[in-house]
C-alpha atoms as a PDB file:
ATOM      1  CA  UNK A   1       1.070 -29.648   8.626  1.00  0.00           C
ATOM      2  CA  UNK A   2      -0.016 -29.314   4.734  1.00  0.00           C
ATOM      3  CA  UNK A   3       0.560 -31.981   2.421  1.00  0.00           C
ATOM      4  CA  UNK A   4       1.469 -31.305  -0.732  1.00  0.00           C
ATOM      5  CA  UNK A   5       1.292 -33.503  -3.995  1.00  0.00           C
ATOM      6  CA  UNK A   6       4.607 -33.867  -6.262  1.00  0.00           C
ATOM      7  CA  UNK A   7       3.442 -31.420  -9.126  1.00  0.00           C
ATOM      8  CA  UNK A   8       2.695 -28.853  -6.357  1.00  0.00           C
ATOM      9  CA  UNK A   9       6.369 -29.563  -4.709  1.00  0.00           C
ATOM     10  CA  UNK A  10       7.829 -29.199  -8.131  1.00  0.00           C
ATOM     11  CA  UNK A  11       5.952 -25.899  -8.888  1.00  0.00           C
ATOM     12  CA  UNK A  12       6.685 -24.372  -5.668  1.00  0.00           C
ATOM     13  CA  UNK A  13      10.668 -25.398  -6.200  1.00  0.00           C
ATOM     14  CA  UNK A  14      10.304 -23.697  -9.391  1.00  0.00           C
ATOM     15  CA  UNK A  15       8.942 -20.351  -8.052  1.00  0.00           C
ATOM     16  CA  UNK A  16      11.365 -20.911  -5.288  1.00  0.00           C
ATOM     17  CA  UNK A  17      14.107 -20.101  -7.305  1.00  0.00           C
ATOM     18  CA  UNK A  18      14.215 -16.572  -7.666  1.00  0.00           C
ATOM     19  CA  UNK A  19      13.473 -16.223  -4.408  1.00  0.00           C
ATOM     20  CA  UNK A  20      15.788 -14.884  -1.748  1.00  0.00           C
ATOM     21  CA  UNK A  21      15.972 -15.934   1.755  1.00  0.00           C
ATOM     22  CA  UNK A  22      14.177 -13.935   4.209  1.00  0.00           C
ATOM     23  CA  UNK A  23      14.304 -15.359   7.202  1.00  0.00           C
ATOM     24  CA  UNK A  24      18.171 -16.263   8.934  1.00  0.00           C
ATOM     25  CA  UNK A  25      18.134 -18.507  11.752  1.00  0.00           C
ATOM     26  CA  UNK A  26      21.634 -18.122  13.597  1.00  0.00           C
ATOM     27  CA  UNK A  27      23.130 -20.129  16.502  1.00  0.00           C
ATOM     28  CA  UNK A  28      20.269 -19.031  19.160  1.00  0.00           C
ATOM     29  CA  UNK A  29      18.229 -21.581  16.837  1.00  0.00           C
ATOM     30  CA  UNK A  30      14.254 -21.420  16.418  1.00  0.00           C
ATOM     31  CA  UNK A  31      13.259 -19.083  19.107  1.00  0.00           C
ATOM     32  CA  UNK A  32       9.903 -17.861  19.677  1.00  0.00           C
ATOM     33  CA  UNK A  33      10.447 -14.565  18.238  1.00  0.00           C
ATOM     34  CA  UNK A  34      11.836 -15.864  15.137  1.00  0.00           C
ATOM     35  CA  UNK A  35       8.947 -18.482  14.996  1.00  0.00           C
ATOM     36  CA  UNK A  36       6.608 -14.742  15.127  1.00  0.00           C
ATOM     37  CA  UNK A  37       8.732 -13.660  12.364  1.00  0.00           C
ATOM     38  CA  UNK A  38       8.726 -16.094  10.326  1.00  0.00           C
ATOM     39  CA  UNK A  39       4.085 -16.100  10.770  1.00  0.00           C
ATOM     40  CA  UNK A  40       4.250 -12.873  10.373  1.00  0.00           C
ATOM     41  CA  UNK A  41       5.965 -13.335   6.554  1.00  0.00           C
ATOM     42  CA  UNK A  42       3.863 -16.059   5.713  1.00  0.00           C
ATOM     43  CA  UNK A  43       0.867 -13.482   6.409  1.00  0.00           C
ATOM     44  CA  UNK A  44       2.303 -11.471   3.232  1.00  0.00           C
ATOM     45  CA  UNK A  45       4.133 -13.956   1.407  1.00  0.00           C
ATOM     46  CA  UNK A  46       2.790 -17.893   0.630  1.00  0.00           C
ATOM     47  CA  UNK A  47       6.472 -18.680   0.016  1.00  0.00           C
ATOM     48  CA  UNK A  48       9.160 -18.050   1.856  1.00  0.00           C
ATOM     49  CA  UNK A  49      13.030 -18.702   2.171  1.00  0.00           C
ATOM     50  CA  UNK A  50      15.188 -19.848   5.396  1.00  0.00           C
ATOM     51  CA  UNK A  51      18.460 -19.728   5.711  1.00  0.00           C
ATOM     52  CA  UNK A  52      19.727 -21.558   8.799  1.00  0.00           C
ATOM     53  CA  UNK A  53      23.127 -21.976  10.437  1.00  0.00           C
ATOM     54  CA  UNK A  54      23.403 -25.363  12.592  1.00  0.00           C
ATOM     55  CA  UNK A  55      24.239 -28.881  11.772  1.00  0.00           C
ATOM     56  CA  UNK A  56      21.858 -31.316   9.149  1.00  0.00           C
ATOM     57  CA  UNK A  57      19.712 -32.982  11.922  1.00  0.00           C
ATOM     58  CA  UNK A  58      19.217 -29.637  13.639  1.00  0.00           C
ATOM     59  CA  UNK A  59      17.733 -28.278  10.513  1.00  0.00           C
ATOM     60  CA  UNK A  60      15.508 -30.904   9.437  1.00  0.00           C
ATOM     61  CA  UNK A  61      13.994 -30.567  13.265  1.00  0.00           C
ATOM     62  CA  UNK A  62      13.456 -27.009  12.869  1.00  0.00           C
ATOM     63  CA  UNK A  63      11.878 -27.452   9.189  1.00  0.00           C
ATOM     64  CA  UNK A  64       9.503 -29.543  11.452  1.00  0.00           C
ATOM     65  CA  UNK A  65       8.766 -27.792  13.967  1.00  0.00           C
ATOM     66  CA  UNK A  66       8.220 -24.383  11.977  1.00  0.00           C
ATOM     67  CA  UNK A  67       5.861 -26.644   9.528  1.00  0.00           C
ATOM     68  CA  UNK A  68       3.690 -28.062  12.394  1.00  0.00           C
ATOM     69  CA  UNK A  69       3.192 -25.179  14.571  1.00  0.00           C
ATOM     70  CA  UNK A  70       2.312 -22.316  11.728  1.00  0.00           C
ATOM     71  CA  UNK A  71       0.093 -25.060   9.571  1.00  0.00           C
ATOM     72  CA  UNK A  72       2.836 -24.768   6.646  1.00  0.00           C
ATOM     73  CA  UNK A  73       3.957 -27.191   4.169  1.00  0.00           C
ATOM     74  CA  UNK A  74       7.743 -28.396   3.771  1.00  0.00           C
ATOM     75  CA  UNK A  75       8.938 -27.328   0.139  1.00  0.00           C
ATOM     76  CA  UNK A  76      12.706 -27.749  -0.032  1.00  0.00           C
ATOM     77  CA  UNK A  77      16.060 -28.481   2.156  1.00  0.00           C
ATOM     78  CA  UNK A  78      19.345 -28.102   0.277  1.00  0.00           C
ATOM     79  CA  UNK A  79      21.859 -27.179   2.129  1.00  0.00           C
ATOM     80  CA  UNK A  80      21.204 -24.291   4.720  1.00  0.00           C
ATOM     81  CA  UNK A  81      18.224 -22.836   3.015  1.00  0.00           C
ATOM     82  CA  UNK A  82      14.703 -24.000   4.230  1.00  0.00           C
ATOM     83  CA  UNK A  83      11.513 -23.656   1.807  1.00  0.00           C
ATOM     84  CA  UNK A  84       8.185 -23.367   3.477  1.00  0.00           C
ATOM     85  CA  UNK A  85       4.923 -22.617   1.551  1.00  0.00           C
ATOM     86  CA  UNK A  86       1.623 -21.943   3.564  1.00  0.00           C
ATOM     87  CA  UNK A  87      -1.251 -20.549   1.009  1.00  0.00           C
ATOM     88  CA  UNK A  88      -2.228 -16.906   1.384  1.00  0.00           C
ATOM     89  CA  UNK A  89      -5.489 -16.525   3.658  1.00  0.00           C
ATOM     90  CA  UNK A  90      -8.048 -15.335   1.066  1.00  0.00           C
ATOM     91  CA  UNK A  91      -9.684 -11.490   1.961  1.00  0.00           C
ATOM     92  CA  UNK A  92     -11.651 -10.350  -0.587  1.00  0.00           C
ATOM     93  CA  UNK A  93     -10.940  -6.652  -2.216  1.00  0.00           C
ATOM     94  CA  UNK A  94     -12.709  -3.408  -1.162  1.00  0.00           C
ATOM     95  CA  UNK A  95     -14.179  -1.580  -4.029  1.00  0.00           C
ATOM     96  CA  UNK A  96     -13.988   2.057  -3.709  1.00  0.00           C
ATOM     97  CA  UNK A  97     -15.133   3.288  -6.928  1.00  0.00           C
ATOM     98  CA  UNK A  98     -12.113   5.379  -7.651  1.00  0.00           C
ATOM     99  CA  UNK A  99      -9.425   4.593 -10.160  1.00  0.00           C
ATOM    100  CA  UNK A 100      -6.127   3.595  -8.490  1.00  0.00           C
ATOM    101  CA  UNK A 101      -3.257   6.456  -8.628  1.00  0.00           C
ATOM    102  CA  UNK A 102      -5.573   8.875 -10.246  1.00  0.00           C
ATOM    103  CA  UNK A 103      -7.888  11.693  -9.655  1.00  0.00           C
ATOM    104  CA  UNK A 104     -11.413  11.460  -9.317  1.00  0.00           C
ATOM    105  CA  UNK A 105     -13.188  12.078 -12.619  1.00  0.00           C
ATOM    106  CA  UNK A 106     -14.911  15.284 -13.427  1.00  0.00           C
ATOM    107  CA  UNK A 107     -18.315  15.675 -14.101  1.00  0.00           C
ATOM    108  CA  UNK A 108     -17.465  16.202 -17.760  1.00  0.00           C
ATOM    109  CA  UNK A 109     -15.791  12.822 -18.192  1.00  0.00           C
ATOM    110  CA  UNK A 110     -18.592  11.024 -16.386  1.00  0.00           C
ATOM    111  CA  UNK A 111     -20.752  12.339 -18.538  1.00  0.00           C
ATOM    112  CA  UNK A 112     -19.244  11.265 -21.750  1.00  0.00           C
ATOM    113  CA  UNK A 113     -18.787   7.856 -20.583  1.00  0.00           C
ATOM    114  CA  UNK A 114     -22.444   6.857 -22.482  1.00  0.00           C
END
């Protein structure tokens, strides 16, 4: 599980705001589909919202268990919505040499470019 410091928590809270849930956890609790689900958006997303039906103590385990086994950090619990934050993995960018959205350049603009 990550650790985070108190500036980090309050920046991630921040960002959090906006945010809506994605995840919803009903009665069937934290099943192992769900736990796939909710990798699978922390693959695309470093910041994610839960919202989760179930009593106080239920959700607090679940906030653990979802932070321990997918290597997140715990961001937030008020009320039924869960913040988790696990940083992006870093891939670095292909280069293709063409201009996004556009068509390839003609001969007559490449050479002008000098």
């Amino acid at each position: 599980m990550l650790n985070l410091t108190v500036t980090e928590r309050q920046q991630l809270k921040a960002r959090a705001h906006a945010l809506n849930p994605t995840i919803l956890i009903g009665n069937a609790g934290l099943t192992p589909a769900v736990l796939d689900e909710i990798a699978h958006t922390l693959q695309h997303h470093d910041l994610i919202k839960i919202r989760v039906a179930g009593e106080r103590e239920a959700r607090d385990a679940m906030m653990q268990q979802i932070c321990e086994s997918l290597n997140a950090a715990p961001v937030q619990h008020i009320g039924k919505i869960l913040v988790i934050f696990r940083p992006l993995d870093e891939q670095p960018e292909k280069k293709t040499g063409r201009r996004k959205g556009k068509r390839p350049q003609t001969k007559k603009q490449l050479g002008s470019r000098s």
